[in-house]
Protein backbone atom coordinates (compact mmCIF):
# COMPACT_ATOMS: atom_id res chain seq x y z
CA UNK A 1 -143.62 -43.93 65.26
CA UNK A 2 -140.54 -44.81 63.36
CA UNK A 3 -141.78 -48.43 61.60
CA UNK A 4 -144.95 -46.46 60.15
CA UNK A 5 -143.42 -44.28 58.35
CA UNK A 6 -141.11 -46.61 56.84
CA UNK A 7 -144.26 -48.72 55.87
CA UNK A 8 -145.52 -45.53 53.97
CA UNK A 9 -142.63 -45.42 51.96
CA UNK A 10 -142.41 -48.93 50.55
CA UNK A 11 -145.68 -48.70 49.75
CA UNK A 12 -144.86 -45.07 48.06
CA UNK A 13 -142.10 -47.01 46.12
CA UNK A 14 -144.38 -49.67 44.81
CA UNK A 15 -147.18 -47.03 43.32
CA UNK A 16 -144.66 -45.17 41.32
CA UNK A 17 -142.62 -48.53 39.77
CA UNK A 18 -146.48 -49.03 38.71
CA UNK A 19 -146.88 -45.69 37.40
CA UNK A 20 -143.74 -46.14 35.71
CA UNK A 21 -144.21 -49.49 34.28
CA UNK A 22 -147.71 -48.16 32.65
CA UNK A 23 -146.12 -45.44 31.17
CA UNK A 24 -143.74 -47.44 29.26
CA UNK A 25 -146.16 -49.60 27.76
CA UNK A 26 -148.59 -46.63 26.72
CA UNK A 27 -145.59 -45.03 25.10
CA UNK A 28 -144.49 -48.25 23.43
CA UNK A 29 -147.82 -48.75 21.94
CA UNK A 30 -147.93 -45.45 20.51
CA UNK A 31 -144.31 -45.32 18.86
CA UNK A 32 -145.97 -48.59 17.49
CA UNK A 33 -148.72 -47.19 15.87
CA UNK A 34 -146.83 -44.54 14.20
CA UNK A 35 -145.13 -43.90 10.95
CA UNK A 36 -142.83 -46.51 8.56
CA UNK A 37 -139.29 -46.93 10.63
CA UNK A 38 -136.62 -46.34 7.53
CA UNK A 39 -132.90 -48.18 7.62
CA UNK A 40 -130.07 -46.50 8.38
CA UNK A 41 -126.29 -47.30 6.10
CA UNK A 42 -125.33 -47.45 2.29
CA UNK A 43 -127.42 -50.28 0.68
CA UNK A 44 -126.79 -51.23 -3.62
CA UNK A 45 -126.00 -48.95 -6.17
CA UNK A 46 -125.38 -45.97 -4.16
CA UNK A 47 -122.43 -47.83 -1.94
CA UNK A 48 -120.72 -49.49 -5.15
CA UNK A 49 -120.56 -45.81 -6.79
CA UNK A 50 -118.99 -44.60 -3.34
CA UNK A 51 -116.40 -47.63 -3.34
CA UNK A 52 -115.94 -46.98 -6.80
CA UNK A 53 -114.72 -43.23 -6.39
CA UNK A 54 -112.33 -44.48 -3.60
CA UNK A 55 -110.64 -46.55 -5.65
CA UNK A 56 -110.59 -44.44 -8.53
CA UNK A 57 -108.95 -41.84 -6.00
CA UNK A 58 -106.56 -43.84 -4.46
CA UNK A 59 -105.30 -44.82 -7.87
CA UNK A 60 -104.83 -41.18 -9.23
CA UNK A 61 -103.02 -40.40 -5.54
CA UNK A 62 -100.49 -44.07 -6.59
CA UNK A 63 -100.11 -42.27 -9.87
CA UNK A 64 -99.10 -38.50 -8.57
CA UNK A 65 -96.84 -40.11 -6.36
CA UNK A 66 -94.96 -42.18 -9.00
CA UNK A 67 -94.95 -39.58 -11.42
CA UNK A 68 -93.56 -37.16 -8.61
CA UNK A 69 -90.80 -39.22 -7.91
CA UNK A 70 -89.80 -39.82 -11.83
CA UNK A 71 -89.95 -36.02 -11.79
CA UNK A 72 -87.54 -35.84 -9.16
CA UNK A 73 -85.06 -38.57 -10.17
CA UNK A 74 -85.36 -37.36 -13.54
CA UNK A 75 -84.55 -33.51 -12.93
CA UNK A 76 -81.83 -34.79 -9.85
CA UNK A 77 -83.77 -32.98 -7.83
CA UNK A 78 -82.38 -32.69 -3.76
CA UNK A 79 -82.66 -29.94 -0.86
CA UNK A 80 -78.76 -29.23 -2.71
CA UNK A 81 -80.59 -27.75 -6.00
CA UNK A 82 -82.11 -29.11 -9.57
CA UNK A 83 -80.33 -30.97 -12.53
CA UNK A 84 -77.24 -28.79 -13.02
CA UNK A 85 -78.24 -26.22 -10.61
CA UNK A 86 -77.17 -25.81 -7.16
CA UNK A 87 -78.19 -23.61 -4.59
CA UNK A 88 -75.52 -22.33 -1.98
CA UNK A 89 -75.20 -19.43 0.65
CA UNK A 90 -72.83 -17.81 -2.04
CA UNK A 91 -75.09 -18.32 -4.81
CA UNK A 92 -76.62 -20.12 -7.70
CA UNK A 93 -73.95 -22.80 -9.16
CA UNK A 94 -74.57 -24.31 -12.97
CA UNK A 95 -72.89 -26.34 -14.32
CA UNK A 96 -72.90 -27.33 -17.97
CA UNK A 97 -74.18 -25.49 -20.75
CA UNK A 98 -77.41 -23.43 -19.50
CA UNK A 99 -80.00 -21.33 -21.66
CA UNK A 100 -81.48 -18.45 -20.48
CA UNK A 101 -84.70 -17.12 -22.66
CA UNK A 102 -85.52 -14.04 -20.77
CA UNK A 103 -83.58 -11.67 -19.47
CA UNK A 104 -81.35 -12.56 -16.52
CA UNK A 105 -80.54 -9.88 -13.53
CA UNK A 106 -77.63 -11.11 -11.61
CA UNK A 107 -74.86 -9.24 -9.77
CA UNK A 108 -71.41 -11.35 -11.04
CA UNK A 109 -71.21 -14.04 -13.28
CA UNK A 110 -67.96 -16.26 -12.62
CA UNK A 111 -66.79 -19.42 -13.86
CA UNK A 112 -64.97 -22.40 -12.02
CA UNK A 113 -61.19 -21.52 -11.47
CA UNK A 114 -60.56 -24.53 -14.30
CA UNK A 115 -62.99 -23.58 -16.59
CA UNK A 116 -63.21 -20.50 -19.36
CA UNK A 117 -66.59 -18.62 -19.12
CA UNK A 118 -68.32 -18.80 -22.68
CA UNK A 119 -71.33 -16.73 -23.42
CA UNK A 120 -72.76 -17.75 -26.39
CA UNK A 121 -75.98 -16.47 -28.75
CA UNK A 122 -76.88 -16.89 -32.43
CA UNK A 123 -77.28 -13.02 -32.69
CA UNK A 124 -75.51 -11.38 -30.44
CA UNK A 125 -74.38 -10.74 -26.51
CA UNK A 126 -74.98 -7.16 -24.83
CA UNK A 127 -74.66 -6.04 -21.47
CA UNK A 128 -76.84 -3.43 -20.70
CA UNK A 129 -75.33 -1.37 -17.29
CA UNK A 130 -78.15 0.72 -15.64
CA UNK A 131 -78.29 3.45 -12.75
CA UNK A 132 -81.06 4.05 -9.72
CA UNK A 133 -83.31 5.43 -12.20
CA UNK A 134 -83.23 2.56 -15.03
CA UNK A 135 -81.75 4.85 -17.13
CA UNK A 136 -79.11 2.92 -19.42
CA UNK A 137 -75.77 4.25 -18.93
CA UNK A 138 -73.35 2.01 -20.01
CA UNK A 139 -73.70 -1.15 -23.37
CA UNK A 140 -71.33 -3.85 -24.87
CA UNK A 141 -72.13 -5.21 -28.00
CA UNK A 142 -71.00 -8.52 -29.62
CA UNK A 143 -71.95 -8.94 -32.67
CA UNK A 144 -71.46 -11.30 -35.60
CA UNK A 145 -69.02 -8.58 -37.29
CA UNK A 146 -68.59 -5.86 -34.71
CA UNK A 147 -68.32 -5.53 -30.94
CA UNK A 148 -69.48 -1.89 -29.70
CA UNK A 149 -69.09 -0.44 -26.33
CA UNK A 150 -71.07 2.30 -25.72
CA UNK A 151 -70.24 4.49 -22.56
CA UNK A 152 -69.11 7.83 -21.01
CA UNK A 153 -65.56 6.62 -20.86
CA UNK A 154 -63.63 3.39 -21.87
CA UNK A 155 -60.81 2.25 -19.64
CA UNK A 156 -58.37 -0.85 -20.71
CA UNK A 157 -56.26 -1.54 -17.10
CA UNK A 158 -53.42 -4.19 -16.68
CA UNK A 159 -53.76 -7.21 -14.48
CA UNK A 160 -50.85 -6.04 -12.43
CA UNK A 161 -51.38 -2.69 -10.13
CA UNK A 162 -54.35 -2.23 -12.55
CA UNK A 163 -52.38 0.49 -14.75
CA UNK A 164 -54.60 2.02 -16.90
CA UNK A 165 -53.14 0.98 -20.50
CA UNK A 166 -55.51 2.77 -22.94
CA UNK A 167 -58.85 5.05 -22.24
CA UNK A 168 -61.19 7.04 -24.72
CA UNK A 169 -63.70 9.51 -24.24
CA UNK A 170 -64.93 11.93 -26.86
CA UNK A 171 -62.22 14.82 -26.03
CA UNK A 172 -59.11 12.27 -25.97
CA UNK A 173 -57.76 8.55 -26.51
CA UNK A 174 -54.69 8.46 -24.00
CA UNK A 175 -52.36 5.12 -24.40
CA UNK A 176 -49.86 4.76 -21.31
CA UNK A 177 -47.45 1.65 -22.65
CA UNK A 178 -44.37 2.01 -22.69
CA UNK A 179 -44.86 0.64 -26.49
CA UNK A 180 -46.93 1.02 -28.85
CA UNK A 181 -46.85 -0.99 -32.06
CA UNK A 182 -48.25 -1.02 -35.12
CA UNK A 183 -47.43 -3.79 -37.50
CA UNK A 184 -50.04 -3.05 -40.64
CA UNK A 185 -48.15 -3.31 -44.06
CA UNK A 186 -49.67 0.73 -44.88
CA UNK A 187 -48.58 1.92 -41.20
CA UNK A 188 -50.36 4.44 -38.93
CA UNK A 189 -52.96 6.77 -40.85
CA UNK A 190 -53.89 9.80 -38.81
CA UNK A 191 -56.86 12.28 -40.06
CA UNK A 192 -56.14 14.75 -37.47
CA UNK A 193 -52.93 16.05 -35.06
CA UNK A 194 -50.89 13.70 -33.41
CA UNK A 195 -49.16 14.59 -30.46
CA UNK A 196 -46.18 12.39 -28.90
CA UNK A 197 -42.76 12.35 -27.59
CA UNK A 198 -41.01 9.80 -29.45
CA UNK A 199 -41.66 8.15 -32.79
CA UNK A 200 -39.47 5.24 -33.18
CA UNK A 201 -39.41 2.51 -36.12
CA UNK A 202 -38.68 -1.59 -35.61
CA UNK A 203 -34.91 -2.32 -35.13
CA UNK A 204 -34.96 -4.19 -38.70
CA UNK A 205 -37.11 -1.09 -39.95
CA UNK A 206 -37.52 2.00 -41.91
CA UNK A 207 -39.49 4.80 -40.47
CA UNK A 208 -40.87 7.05 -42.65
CA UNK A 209 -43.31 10.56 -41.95
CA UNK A 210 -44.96 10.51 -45.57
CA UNK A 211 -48.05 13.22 -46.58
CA UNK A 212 -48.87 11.68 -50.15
CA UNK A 213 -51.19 14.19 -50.56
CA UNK A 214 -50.79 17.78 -48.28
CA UNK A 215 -47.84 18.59 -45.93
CA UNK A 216 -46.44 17.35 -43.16
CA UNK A 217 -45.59 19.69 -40.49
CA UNK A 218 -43.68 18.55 -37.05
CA UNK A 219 -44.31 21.45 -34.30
CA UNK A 220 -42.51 21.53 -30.82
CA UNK A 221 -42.36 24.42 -28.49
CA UNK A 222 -38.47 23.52 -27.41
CA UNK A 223 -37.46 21.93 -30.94
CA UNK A 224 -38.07 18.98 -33.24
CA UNK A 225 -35.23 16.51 -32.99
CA UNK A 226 -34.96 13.65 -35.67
CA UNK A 227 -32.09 11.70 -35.70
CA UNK A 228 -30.30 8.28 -37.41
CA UNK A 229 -28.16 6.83 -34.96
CA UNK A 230 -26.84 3.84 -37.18
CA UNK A 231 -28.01 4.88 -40.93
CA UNK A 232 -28.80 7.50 -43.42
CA UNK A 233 -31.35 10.02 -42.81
CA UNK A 234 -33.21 11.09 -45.87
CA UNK A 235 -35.77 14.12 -46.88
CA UNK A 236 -37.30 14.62 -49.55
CA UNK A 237 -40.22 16.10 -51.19
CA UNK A 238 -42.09 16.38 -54.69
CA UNK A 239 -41.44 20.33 -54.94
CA UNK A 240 -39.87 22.67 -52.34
CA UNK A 241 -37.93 21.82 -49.15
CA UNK A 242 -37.53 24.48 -47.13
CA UNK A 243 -35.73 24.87 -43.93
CA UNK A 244 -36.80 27.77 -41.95
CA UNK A 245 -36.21 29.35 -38.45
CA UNK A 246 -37.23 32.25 -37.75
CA UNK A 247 -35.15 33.45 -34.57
CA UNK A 248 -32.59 31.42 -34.65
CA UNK A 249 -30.03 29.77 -37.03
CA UNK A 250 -29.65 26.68 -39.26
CA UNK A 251 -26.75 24.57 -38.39
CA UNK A 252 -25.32 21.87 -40.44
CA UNK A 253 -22.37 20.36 -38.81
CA UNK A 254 -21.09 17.02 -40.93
CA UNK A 255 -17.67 15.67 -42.17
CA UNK A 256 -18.96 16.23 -45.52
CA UNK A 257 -21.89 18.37 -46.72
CA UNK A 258 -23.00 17.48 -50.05
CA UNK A 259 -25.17 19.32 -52.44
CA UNK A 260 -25.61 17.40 -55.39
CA UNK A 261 -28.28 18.81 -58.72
CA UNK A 262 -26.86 21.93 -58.06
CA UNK A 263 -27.40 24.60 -61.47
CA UNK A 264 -23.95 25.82 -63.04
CA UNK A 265 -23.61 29.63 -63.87
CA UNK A 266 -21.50 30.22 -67.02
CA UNK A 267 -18.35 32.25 -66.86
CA UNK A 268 -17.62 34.23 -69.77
CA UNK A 269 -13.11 34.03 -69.45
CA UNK A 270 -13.31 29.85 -68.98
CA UNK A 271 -16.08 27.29 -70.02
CA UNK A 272 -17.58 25.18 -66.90
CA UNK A 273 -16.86 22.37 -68.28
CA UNK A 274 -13.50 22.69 -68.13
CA UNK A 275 -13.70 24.43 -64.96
CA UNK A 276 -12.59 21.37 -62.20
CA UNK A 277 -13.37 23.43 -58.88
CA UNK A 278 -16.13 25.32 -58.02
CA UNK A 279 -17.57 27.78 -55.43
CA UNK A 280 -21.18 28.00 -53.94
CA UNK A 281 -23.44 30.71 -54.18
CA UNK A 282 -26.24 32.19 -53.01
CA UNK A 283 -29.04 34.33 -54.81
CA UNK A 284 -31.04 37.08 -52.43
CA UNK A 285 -34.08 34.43 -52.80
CA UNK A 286 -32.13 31.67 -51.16
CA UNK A 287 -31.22 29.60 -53.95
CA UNK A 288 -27.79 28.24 -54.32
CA UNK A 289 -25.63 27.23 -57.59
CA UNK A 290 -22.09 26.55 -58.45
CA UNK A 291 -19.86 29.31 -59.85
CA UNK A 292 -16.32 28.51 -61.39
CA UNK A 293 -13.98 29.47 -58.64
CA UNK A 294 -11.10 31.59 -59.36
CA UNK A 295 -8.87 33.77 -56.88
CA UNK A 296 -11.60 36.25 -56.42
CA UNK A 297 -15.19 35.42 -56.01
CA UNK A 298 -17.23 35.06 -59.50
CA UNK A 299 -20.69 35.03 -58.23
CA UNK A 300 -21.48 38.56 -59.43
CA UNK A 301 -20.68 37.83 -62.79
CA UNK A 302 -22.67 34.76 -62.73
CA UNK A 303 -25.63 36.29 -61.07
CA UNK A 304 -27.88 36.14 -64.21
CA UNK A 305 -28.79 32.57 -62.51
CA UNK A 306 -30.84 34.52 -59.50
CA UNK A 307 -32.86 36.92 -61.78
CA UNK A 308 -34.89 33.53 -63.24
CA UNK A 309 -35.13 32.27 -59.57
């Protein structure tokens, strides 16, 4: 039984390698008879445009490239910053002179510990200070001819302890130096009320309190005090000088009291003129003039002098 069956399937074998073999050939002879085969690739002008674009490309890319690293060498450019710029975790460095043509928004602005810090414009420098709101609160001018500041309150401190030397505001300008010195060939010229403790001249200097034009009045609630330690101390006005207190007294305490320009009444029993010592008067209306003296007072019969006062 078994070598038949093995016979059956040699001869199975056989038939279909035949069947398979015919096959072929009938397909082959149709693919034969059928359309025009085409090639396949790039052939003349079409592959000389394409290299030509590749090289064209390739030479722009060379180009970039060089002109990218000019760029860079020209500018300094590094992972450190650009030209005289340099970026750090503190902050933006420059160094040199740098222009800025719009505006700039920074936090500080310092300069090296060896260098001054110049700002510099053809017009003019401002610093505009604004709040939350972008409301502008606070402005410094410099200007060509001027320099403004322009602010609630202006504060000058000193660069010890941070002493606050002079502030302004629109109800006061208050000046805490120990000094304050004014060197101008016309002196201090003040529109409205001046109040101080001590006003003092130069050592080498004359101080003088002059009103060309209306009066000068000094005001204290415990007493005006003015004093010459080493030198004359002279008043004087164009018309009246008048000394007046109005619960208290007026004290003159010298060696000498002088009152020169003094008008001399006429006594009828011995000419003034050849009257040598005199005595000093007074009229109810506070003017004083010379009488001759004698052993008893002669200012009654002098008194014609106090009805033309």
């Amino acid at each position: 039984m078994e070598p038949e069956s093995v016979t059956l399937d040699i001869e199975t074998l056989k038939m279909t390698q035949e069947q398979f073999i015919l096959a072929s050939r009938s397909l082959h002879l149709q693919r034969g008879g059928g359309g025009t085969a085409y090639p396949a690739g790039l052939y003349g002008w079409r592959k000389r445009c394409v290299f030509f674009f590749l090289l064209l490309l390739l030479a722009t890319m060379i180009v970039n490239l060089a002109l990218t690293v000019w760029i860079m060498k020209v500018t300094n450019f590094s992972l450190a910053g650009m030209g005289n710029l340099r970026l750090g975790q503190d902050g933006i460095r420059l160094e040199g002179i740098s222009e800025f043509f719009l505006p700039l928004y920074v936090n500080e602005i310092q300069s090296r510990g060896d260098n001054l810090l110049v700002l510099r414009s053809e017009k003019n420098v401002t610093i505009n200070v604004r709040n939350e709101h972008g409301q502008l609160t606070s402005q410094l001018t410099v200007g060509p001819d001027v320099v403004e500041a322009q602010c609630q309150r202006l504060q000058v401190r000193s660069k010890e302890g941070g002493k606050v030397l002079f502030a302004a505001d629109e109800e006061e300008v208050v000046m805490t130096s120990e000094k304050f010195t004014i060197t101008g060939s016309e002196g201090a010229v003040f529109g409205r009320s001046v109040e101080t403790p001590l006003i003092r001249s130069g050592a080498s200097e004359d101080l003088r309190l002059e009103s060309p034009t209306r009066t000068l009045s000094m005001e204290a609630p415990r007493g005006v005090e003015v004093s010459a330690e080493k030198g004359p101390l002279g008043v004087s006005g164009r018309k009246d000088l008048q000394l007046e207190s109005t619960e208290g007294e007026i004290l003159l305490d010298a060696s000498a009291i002088r009152l020169g320009s003094l008008p001399l009444g006429v006594y009828a029993a011995s000419p003034a003129r050849e009257q040598a010592v005199f005595e000093v008067c007074v009229c109810p209306s506070g003017k004083v003039y010379l009488s001759p003296a004698k052993s008893s007072s002669t200012c009654q019969s002098v008194s014609n002098i106090c009805l033309w006062s």
